[in-house]
Protein backbone atom coordinates (compact mmCIF):
# COMPACT_ATOMS: atom_id res chain seq x y z
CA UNK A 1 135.86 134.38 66.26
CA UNK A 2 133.37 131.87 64.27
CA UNK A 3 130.28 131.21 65.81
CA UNK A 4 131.23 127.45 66.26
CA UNK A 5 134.69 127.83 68.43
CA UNK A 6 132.31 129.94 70.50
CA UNK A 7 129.49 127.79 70.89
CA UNK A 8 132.29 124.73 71.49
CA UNK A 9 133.55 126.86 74.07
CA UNK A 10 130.43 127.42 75.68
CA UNK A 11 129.86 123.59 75.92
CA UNK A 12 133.03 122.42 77.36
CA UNK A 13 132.04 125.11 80.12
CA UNK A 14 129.05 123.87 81.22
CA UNK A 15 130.36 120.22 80.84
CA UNK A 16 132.59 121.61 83.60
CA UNK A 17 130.23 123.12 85.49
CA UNK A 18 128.16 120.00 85.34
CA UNK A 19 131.17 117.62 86.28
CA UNK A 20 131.83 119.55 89.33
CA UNK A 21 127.98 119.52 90.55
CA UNK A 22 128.16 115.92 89.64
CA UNK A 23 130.42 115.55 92.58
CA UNK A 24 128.16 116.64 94.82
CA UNK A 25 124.97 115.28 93.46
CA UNK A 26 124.84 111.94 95.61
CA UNK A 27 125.26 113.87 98.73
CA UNK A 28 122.40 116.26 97.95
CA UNK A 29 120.19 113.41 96.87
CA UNK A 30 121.05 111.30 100.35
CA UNK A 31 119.76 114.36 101.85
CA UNK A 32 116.58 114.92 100.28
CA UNK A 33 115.44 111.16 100.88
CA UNK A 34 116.61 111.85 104.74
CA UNK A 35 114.28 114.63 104.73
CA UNK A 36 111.56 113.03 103.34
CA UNK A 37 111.92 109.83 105.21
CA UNK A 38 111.58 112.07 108.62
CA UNK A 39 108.90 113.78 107.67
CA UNK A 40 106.87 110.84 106.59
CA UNK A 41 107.81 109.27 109.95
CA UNK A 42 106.70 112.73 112.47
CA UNK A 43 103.64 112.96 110.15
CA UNK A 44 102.21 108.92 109.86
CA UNK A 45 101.93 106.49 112.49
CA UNK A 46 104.15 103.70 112.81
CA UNK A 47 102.48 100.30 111.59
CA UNK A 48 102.76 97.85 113.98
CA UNK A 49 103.64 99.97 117.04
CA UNK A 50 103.06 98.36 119.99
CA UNK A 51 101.04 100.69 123.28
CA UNK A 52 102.10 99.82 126.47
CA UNK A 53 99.04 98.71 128.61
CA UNK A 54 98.28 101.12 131.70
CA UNK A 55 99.06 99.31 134.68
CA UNK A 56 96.40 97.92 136.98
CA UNK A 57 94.66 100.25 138.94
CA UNK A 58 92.93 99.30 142.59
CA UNK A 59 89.46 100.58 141.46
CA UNK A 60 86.55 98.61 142.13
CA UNK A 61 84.73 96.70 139.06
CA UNK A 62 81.76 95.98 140.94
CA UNK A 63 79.36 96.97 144.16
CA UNK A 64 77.20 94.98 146.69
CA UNK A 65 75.01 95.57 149.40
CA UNK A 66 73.54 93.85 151.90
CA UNK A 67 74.76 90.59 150.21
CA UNK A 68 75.39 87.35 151.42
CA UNK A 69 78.21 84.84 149.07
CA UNK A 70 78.14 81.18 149.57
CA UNK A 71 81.54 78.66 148.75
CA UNK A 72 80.93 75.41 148.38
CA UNK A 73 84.00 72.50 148.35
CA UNK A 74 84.40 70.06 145.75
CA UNK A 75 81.98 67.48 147.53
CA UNK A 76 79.60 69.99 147.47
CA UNK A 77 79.27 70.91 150.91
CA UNK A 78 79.39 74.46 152.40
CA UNK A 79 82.95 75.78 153.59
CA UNK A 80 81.92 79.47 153.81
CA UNK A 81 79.36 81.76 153.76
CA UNK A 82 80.17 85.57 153.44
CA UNK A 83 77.72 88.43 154.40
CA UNK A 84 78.41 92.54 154.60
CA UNK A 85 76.81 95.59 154.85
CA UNK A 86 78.57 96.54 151.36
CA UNK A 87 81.15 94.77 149.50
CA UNK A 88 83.47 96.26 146.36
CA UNK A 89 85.75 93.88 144.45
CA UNK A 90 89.22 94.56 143.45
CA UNK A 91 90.11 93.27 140.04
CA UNK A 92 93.80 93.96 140.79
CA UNK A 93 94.27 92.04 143.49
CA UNK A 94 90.76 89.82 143.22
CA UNK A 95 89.67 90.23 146.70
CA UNK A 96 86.81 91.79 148.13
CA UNK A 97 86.86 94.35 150.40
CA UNK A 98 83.90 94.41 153.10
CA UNK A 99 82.13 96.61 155.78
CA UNK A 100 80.75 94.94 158.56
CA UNK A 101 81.98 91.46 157.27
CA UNK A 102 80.04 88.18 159.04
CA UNK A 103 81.91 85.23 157.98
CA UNK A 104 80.61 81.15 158.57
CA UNK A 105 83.48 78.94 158.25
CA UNK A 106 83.08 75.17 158.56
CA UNK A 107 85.14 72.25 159.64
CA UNK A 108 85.23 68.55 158.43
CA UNK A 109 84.45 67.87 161.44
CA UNK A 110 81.09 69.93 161.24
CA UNK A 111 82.66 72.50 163.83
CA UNK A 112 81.42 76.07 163.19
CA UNK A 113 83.91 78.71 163.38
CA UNK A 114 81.81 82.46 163.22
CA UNK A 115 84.61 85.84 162.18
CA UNK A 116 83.46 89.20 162.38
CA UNK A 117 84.98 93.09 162.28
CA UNK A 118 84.22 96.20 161.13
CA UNK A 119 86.41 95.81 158.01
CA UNK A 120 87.13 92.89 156.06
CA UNK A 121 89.17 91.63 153.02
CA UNK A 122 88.77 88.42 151.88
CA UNK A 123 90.53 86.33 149.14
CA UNK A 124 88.55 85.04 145.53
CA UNK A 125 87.66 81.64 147.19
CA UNK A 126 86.91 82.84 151.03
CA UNK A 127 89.84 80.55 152.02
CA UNK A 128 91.78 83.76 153.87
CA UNK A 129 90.44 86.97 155.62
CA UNK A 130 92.08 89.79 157.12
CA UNK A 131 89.52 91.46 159.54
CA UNK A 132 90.23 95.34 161.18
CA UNK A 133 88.99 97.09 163.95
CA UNK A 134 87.08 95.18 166.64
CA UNK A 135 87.77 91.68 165.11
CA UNK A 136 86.27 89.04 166.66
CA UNK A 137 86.52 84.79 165.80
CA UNK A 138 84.58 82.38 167.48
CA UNK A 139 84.75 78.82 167.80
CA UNK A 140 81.89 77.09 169.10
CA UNK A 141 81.87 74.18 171.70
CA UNK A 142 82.41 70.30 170.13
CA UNK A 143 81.58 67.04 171.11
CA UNK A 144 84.26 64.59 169.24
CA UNK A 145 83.21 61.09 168.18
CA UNK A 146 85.41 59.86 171.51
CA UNK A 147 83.55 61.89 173.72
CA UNK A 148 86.02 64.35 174.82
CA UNK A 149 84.64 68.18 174.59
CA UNK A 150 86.55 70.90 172.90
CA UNK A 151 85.67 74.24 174.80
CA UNK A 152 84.11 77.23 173.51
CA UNK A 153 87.28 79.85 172.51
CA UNK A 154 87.05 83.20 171.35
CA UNK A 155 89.69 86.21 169.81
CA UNK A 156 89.44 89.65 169.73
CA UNK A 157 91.70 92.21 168.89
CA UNK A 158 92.28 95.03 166.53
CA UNK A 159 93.35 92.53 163.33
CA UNK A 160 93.05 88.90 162.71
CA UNK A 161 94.30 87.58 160.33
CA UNK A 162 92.02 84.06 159.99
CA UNK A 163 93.25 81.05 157.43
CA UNK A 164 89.98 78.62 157.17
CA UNK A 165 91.42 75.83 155.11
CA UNK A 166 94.21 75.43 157.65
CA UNK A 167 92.42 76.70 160.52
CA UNK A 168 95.07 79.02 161.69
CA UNK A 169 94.96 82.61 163.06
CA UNK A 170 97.51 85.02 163.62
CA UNK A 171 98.05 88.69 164.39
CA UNK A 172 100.98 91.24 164.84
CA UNK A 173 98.64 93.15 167.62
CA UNK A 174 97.88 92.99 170.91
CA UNK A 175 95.13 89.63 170.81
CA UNK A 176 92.57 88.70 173.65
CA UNK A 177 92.44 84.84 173.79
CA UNK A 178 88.88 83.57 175.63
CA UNK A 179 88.10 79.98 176.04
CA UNK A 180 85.67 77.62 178.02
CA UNK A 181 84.14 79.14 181.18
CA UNK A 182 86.80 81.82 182.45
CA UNK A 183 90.53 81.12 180.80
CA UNK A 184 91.78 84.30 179.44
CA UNK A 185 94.99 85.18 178.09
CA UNK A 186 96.73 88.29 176.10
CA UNK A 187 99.67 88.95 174.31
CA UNK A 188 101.27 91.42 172.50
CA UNK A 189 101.04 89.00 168.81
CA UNK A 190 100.10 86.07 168.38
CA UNK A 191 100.04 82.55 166.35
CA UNK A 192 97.06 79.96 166.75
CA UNK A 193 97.34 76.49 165.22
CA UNK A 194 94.11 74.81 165.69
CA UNK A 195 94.21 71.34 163.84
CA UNK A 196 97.11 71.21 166.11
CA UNK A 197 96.12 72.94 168.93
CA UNK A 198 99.13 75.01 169.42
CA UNK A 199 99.14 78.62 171.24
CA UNK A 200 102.08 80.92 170.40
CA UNK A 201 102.31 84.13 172.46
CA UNK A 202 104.67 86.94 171.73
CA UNK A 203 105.40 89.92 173.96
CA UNK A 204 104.05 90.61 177.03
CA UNK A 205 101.69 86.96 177.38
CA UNK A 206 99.52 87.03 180.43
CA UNK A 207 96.91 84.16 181.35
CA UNK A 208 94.47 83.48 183.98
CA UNK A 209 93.20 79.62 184.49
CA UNK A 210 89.82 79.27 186.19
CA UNK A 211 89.38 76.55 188.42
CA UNK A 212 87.94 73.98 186.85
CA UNK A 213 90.92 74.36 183.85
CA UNK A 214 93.31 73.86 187.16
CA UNK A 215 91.67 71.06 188.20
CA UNK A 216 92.15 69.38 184.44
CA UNK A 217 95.91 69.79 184.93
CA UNK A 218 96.32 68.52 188.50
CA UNK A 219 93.62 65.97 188.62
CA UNK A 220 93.67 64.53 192.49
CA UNK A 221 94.66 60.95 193.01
């Protein structure tokens, strides 16, 4: 055989050969640029990928001691002053948390209304305060314009739970009630409303009157 039949041969077999790898050519290539493609993804960060922020945690921002913080209403009186033994501040929650709170709450009417505990936490503007062990609020004696006096009353108990701007205090534990010269009363929980002089006591409620709060009731003919 001629050198030419062979070499024509030769070419029609690897034209073949090369028509059946052909075939599979596209599927080979789909899987190289699959490959590739992961690998530049496991080995490059992603533009634009967005990180999750860590969730708020209740960790104090800031310290103070022996301090004394003054809030002043929009007529530029004073509502509140706050004073503590040490105070931290919660950004979380943007309250302050305090030992040995003193709090000075005033009235409109100029009244004077003095909170104390051995643990406090008190909201940004002063406006609410949640007091623990040996709480204590005090409302001093007042005068009104019309003459009629508005007796001394004081609140103990284990939490109070004191609202300045609407002058309300409440608690889900036993509450001591003072007021005046000698009227006591307990309960088990309790709701005071004092712009509108309203007592609510839950559980076992329990009051004694002194005489001259008798007398007010029953005046003689």
């Amino acid at each position: 055989m001629s050198q030419e039949p062979r070499l024509f041969i030769l070419w029609m077999r690897l034209r073949k050969t090369w028509d059946r790898l052909a075939v599979y050519f596209p599927i080979v290539l789909m899987a190289l640029m699959a490959m590739s493609t992961y690998w530049l993804v496991r080995n490059n960060a992603v533009m634009g990928e967005v990180v999750p922020e860590a969730a708020p945690r209740h960790v104090p921002d800031y310290f103070m001691r022996d301090f004394s913080v003054r809030v002043f209403g929009a007529n530029g009186k004073l509502k509140n002053e706050i004073m503590g033994a040490e105070g931290r501040h919660y950004p979380d929650t943007d309250t302050l948390e305090i030992d040995h709170p003193l709090i000075r709450a005033f009235a409109p009417d100029g009244r004077m209304t003095l909170s104390q505990a051995e643990r406090g936490v008190i909201n940004a503007d002063g406006s609410e305060a949640q007091l623990f062990n040996k709480a204590q609020v005090i409302r001093e004696a007042l005068q009104t314009p019309q003459g009629v006096t508005v007796p001394r009353m004081e609140l103990r108990g284990d939490f109070l739970h004191v609202f300045a701007d609407t002058e309300n205090v409440r608690s889900h534990l036993p509450v001591e009630m003072l007021r005046g010269n000698g009227d006591r009363f307990t309960a088990d929980s309790f709701a005071y409303d004092n712009l509108g002089r309203v007592l609510e006591l839950k559980g076992r409620a329990r009051g004694t009157l002194a005489p001259h709060s008798v007398r007010a009731l029953n005046p003689k003919p």
